[in-house]
Protein backbone atom coordinates (compact mmCIF):
# COMPACT_ATOMS: atom_id res chain seq x y z
CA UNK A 1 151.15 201.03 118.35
CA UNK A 2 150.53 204.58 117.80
CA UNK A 3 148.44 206.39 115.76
CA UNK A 4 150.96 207.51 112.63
CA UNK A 5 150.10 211.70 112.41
CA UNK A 6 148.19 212.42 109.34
CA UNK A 7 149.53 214.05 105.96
CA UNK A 8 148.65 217.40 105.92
CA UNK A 9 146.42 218.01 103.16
CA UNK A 10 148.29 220.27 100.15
CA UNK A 11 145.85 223.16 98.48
CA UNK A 12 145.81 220.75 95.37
CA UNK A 13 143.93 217.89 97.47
CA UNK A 14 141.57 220.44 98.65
CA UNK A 15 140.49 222.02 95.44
CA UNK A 16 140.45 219.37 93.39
CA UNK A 17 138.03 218.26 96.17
CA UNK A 18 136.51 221.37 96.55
CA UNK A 19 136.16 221.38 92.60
CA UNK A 20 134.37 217.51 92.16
CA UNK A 21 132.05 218.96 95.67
CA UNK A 22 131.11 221.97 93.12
CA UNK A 23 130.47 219.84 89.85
CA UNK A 24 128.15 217.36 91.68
CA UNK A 25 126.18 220.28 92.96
CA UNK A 26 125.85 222.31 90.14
CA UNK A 27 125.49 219.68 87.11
CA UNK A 28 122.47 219.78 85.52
CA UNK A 29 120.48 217.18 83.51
CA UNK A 30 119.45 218.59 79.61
CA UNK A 31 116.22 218.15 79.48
CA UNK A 32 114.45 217.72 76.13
CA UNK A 33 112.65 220.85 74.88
CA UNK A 34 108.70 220.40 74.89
CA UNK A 35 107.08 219.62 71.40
CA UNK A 36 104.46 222.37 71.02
CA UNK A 37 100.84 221.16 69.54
CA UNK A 38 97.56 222.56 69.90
CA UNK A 39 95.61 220.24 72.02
CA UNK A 40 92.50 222.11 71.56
CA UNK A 41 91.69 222.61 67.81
CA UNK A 42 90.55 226.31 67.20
CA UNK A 43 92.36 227.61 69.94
CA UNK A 44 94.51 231.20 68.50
CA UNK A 45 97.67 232.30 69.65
CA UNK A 46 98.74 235.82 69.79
CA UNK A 47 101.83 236.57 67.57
CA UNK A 48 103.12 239.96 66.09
CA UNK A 49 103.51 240.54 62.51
CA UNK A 50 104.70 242.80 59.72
CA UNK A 51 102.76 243.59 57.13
CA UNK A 52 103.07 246.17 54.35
CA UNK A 53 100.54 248.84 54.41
CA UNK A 54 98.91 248.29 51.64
CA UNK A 55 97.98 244.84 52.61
CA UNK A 56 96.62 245.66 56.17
CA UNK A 57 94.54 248.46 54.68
CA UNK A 58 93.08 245.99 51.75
CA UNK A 59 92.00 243.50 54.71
CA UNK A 60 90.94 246.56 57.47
CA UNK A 61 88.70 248.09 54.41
CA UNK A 62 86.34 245.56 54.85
CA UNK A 63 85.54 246.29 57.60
CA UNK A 64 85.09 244.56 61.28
CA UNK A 65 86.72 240.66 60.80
CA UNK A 66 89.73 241.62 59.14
CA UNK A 67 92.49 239.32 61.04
CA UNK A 68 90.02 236.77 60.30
CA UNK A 69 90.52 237.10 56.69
CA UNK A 70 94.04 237.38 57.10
CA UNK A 71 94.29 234.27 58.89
CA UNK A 72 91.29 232.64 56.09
CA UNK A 73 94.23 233.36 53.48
CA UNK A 74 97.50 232.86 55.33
CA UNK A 75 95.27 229.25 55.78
CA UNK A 76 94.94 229.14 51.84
CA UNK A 77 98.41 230.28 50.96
CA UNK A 78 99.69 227.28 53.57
CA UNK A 79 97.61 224.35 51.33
CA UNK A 80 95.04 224.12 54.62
């Protein structure tokens, strides 16, 4: 009994090979986007914002402290 010669392999076996090779490789898992929270109450964050002139000057004319009055009545304007 001899060995029967083997089917040459047709450039549709080897892509579609090549193809499931590539997909295993590359696939990737979604992973669930992390929940931000502050874990540390009174901890700040540094954002930018856009506020009309005449409201920046109102809270910069008193004086030194004035994002912390900004941020005393964004808290007040959010029920906080």
């Amino acid at each position: 009994m001899a060995d029967q010669p083997r089917r040459p392999r047709t450039l549709n076996d080897a892509r579609t090979e090549a193809e499931a090779a590539f997909k295993k490789v590359t696939a990737k898992v979604a992973e669930a986007p992390v929940a931000r929270t502050n874990s540390v109450p009174g901890v700040k964050e540094q954002v930018t914002l856009r506020i009309d002139q005449d409201v920046l000057e109102y809270f910069q004319g008193g004086g030194p402290g004035w994002q912390d009055r900004i941020n005393e009545a964004l808290r007040k304007a959010a029920g906080k």
